[in-house]
PDB file of N, CA and C in Angstrom:
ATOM      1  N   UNK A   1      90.853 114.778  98.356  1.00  0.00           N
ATOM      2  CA  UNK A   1      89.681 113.949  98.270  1.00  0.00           C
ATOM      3  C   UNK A   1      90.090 112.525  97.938  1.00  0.00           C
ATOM      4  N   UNK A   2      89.803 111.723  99.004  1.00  0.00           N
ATOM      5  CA  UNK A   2      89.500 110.331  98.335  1.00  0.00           C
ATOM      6  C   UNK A   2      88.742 110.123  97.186  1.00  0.00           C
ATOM      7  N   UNK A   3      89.286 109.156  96.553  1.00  0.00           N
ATOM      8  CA  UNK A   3      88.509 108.664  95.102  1.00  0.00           C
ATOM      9  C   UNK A   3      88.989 107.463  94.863  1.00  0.00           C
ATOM     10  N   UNK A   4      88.278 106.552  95.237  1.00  0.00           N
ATOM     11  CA  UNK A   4      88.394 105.131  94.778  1.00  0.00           C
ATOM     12  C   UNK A   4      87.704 104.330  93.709  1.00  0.00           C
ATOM     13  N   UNK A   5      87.934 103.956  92.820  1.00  0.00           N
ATOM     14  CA  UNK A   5      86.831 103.380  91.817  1.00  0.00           C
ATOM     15  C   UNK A   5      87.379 102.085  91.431  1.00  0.00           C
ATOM     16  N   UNK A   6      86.406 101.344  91.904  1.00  0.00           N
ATOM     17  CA  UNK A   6      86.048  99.485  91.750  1.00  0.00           C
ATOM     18  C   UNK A   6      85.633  98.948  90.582  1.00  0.00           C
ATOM     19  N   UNK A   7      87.117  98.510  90.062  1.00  0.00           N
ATOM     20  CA  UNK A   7      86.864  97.616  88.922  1.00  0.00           C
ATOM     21  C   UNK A   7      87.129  96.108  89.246  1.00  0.00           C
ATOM     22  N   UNK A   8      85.688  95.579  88.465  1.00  0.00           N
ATOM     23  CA  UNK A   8      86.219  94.325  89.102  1.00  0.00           C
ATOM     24  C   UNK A   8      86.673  93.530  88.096  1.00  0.00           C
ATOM     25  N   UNK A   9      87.733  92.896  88.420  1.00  0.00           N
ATOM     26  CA  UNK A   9      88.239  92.726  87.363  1.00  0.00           C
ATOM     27  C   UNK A   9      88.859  90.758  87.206  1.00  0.00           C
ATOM     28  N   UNK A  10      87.807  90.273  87.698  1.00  0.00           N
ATOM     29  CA  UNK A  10      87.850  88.912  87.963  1.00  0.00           C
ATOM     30  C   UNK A  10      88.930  87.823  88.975  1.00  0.00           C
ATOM     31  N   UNK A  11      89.071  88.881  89.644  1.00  0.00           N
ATOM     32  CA  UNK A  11      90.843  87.923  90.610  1.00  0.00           C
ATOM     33  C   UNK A  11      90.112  87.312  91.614  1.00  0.00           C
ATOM     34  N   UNK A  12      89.327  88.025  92.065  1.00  0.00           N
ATOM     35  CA  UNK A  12      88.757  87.861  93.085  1.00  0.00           C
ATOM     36  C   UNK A  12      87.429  87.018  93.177  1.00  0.00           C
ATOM     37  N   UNK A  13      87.072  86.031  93.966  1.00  0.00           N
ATOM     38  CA  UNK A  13      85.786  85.391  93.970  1.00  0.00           C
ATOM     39  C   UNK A  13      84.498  86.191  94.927  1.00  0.00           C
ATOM     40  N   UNK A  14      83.189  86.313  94.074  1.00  0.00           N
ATOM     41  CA  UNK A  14      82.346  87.064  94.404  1.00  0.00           C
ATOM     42  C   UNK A  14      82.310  86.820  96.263  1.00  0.00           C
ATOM     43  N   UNK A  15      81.922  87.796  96.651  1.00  0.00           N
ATOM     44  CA  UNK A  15      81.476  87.689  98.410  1.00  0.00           C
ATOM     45  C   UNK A  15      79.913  87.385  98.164  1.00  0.00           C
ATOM     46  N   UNK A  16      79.882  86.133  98.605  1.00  0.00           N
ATOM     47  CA  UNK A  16      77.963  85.734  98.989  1.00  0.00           C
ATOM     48  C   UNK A  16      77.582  86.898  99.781  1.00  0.00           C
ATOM     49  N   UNK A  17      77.981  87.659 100.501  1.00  0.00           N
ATOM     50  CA  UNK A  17      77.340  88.266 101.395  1.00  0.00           C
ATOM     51  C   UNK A  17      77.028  89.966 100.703  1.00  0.00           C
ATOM     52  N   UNK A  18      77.742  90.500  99.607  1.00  0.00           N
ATOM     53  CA  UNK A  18      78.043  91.579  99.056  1.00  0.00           C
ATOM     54  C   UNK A  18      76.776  91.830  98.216  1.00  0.00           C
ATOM     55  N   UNK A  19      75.694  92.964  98.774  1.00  0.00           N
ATOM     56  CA  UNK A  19      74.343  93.326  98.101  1.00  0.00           C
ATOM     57  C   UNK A  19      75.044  94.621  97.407  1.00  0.00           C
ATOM     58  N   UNK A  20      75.491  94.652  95.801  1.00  0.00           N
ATOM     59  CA  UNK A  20      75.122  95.780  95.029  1.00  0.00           C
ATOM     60  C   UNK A  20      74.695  96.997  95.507  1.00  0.00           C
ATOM     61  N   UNK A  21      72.951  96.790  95.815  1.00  0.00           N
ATOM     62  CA  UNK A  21      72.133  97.344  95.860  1.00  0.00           C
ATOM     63  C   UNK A  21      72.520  98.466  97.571  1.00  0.00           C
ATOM     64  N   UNK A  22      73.249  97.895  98.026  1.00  0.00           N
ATOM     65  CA  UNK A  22      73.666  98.802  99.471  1.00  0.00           C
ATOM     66  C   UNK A  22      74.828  99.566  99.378  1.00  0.00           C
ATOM     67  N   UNK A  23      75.475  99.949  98.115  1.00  0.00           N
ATOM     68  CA  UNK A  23      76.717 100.874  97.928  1.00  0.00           C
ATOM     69  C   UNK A  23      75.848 101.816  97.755  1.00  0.00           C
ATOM     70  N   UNK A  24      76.468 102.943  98.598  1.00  0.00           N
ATOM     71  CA  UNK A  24      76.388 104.537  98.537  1.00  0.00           C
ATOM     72  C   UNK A  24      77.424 105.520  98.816  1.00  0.00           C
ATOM     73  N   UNK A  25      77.332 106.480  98.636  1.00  0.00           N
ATOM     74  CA  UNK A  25      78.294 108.036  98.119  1.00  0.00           C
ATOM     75  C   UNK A  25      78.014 108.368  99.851  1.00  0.00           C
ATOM     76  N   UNK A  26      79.327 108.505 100.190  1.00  0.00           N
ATOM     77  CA  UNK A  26      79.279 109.139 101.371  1.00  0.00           C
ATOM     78  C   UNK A  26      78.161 110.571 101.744  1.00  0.00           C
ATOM     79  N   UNK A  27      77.758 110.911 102.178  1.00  0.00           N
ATOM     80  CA  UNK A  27      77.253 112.031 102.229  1.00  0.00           C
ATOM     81  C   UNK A  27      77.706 113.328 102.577  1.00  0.00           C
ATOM     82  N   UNK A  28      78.896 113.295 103.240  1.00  0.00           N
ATOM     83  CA  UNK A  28      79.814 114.419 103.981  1.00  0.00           C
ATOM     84  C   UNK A  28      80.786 115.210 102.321  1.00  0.00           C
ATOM     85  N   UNK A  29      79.950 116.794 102.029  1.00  0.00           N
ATOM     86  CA  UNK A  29      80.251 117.052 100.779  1.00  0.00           C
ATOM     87  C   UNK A  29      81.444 117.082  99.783  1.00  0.00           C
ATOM     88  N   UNK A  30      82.712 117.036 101.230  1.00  0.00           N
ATOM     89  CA  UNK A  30      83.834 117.025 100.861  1.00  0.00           C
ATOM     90  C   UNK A  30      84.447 115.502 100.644  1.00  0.00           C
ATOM     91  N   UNK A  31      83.782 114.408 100.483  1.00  0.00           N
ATOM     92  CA  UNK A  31      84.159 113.435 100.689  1.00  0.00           C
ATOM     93  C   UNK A  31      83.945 112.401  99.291  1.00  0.00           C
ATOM     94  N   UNK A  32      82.349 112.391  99.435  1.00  0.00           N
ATOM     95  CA  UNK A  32      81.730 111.540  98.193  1.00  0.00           C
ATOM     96  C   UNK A  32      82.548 110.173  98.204  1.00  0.00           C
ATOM     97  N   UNK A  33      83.227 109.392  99.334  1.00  0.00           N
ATOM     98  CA  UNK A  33      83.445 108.009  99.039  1.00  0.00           C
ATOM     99  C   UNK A  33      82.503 106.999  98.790  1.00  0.00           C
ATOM    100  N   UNK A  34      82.730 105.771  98.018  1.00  0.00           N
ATOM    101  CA  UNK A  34      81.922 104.923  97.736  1.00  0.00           C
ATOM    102  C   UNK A  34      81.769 104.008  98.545  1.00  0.00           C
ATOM    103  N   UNK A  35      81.035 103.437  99.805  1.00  0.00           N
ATOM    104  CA  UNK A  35      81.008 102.389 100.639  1.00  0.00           C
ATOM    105  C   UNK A  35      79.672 101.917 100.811  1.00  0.00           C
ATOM    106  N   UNK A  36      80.141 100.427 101.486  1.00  0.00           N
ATOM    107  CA  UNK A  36      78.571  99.555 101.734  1.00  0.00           C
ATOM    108  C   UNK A  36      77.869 100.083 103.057  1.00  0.00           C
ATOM    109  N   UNK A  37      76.868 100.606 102.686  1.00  0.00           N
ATOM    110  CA  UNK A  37      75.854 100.561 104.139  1.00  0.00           C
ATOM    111  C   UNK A  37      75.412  99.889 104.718  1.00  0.00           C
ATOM    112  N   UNK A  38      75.676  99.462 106.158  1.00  0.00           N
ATOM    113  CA  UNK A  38      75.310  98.485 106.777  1.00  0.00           C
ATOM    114  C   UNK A  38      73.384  98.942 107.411  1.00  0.00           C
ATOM    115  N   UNK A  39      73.001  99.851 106.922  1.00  0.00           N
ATOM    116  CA  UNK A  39      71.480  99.975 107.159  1.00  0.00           C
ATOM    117  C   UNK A  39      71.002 101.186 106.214  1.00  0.00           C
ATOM    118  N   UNK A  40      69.644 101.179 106.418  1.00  0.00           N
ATOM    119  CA  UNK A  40      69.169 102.971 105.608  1.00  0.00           C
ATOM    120  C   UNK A  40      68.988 103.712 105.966  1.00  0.00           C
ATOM    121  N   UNK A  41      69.715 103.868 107.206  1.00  0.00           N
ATOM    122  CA  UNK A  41      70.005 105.566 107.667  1.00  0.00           C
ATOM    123  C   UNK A  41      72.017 105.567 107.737  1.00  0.00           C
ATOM    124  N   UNK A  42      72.696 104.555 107.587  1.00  0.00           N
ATOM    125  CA  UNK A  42      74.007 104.831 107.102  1.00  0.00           C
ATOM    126  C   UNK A  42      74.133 106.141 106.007  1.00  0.00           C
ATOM    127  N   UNK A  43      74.974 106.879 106.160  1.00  0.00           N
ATOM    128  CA  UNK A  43      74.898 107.775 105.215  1.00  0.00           C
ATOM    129  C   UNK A  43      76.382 108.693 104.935  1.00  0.00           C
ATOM    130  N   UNK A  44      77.310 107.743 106.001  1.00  0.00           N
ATOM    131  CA  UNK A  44      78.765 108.510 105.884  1.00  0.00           C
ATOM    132  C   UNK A  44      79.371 107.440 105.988  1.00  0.00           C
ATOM    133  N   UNK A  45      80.549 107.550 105.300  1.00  0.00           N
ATOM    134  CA  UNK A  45      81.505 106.688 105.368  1.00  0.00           C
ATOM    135  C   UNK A  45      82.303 106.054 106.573  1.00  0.00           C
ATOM    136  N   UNK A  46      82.390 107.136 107.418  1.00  0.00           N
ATOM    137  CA  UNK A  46      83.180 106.835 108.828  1.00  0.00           C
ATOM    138  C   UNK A  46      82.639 108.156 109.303  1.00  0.00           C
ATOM    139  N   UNK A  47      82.873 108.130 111.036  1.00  0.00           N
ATOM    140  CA  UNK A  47      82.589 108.634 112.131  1.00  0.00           C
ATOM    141  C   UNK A  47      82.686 110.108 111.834  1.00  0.00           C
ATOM    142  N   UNK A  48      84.365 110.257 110.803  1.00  0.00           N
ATOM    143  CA  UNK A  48      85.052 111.713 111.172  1.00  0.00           C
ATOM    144  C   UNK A  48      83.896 112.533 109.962  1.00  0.00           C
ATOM    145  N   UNK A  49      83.593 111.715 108.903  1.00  0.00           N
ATOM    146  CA  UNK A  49      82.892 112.653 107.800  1.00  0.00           C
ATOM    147  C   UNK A  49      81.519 113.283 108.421  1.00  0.00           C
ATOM    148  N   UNK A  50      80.515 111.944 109.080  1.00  0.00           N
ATOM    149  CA  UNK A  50      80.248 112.945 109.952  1.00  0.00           C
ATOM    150  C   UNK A  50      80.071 113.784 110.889  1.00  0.00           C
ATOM    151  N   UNK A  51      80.779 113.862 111.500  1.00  0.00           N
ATOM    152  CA  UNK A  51      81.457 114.954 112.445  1.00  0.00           C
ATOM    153  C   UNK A  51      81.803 116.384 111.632  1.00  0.00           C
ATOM    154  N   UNK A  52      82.616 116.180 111.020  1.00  0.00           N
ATOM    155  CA  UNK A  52      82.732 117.394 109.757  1.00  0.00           C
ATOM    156  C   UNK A  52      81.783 117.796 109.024  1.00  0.00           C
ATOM    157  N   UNK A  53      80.568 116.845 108.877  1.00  0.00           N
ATOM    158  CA  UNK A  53      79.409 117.244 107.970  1.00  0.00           C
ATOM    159  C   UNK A  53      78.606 118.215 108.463  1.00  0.00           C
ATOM    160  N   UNK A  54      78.647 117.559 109.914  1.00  0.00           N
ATOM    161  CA  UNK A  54      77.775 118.246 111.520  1.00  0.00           C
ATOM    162  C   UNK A  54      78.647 119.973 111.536  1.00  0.00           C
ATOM    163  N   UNK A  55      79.501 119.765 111.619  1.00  0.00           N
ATOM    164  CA  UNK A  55      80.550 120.978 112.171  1.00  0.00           C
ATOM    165  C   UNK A  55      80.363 122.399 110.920  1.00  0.00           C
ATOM    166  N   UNK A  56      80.494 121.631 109.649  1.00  0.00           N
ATOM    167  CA  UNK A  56      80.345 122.144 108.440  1.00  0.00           C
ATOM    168  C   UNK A  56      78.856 123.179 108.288  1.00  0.00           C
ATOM    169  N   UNK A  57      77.785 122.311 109.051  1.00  0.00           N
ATOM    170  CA  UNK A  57      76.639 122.582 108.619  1.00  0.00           C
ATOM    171  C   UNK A  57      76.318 123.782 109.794  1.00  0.00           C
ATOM    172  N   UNK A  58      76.921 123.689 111.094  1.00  0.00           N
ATOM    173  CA  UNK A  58      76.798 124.678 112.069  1.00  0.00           C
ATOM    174  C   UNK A  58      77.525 125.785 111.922  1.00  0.00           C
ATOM    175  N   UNK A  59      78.557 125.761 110.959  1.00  0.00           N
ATOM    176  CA  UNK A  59      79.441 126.760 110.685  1.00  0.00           C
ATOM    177  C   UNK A  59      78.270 127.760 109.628  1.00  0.00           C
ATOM    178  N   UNK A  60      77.685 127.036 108.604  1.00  0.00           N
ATOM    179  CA  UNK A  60      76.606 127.626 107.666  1.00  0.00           C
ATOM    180  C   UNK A  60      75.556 128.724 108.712  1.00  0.00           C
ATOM    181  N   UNK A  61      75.317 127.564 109.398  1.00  0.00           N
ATOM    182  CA  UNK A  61      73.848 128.369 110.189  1.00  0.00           C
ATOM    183  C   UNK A  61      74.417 129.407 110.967  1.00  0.00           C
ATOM    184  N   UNK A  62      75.626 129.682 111.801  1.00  0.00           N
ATOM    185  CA  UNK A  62      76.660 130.472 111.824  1.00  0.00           C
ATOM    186  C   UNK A  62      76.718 131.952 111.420  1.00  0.00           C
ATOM    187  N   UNK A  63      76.953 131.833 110.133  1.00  0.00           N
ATOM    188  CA  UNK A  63      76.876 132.555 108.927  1.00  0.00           C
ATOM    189  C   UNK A  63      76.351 133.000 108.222  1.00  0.00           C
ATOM    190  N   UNK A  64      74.718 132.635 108.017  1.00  0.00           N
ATOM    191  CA  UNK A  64      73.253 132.966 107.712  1.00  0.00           C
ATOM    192  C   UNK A  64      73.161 133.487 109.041  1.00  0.00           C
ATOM    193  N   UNK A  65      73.175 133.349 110.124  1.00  0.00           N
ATOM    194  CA  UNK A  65      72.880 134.226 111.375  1.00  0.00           C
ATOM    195  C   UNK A  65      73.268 135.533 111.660  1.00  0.00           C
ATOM    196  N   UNK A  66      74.801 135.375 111.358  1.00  0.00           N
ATOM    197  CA  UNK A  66      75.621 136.868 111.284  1.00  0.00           C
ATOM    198  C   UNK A  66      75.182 137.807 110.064  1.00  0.00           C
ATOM    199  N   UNK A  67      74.554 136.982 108.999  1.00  0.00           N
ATOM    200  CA  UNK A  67      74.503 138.098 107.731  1.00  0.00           C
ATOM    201  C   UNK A  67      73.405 138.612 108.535  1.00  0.00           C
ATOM    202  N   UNK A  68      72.424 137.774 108.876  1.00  0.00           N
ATOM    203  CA  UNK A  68      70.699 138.290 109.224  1.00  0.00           C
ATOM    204  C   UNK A  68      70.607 139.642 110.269  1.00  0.00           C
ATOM    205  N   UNK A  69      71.817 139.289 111.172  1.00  0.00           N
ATOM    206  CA  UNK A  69      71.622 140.190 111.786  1.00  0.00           C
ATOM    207  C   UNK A  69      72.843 142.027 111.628  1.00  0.00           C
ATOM    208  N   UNK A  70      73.038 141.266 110.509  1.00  0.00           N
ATOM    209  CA  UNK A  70      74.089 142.713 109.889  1.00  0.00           C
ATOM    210  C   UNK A  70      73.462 143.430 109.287  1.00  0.00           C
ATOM    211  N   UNK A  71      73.448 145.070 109.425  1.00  0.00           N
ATOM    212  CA  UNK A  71      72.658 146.414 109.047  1.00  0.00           C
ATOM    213  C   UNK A  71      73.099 146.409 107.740  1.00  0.00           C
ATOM    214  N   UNK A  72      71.743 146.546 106.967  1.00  0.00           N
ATOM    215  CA  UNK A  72      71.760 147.143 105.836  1.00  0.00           C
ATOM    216  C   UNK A  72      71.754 148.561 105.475  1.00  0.00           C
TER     217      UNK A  72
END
């Protein structure tokens, strides 16, 4: 797992362009990176998380399918 954590620690001069308020937690479960969203349906960090999020979640439904249809 990536894990990056941003301290800021004064070296650097603020970015005029940098809104706080638009950092979010990747959404892909194995991931949780911290990045800026460029809108409000951004919700993964890069392309591959979700792809894996997608893949992850069809593997579930998958698997709830096979139990459903296994004899009790």
């Amino acid at each position: 797992m990536n894990r990056h954590i941003v301290v800021d620690d004064g070296d650097f001069p603020e970015d005029p362009d940098f809104d706080p308020e638009s950092l979010a937690t990747c959404a892909y479960w194995r991931c949780g990176e911290l990045f800026e969203r460029r809108s409000a349906n951004h919700r993964y960090c890069r392309k591959a998380c979700r792809s894996r999020q997608k893949k992850w979640q069809r593997s579930q439904e998958r698997k709830a399918a096979k139990q459903a249809r296994r004899p009790t």
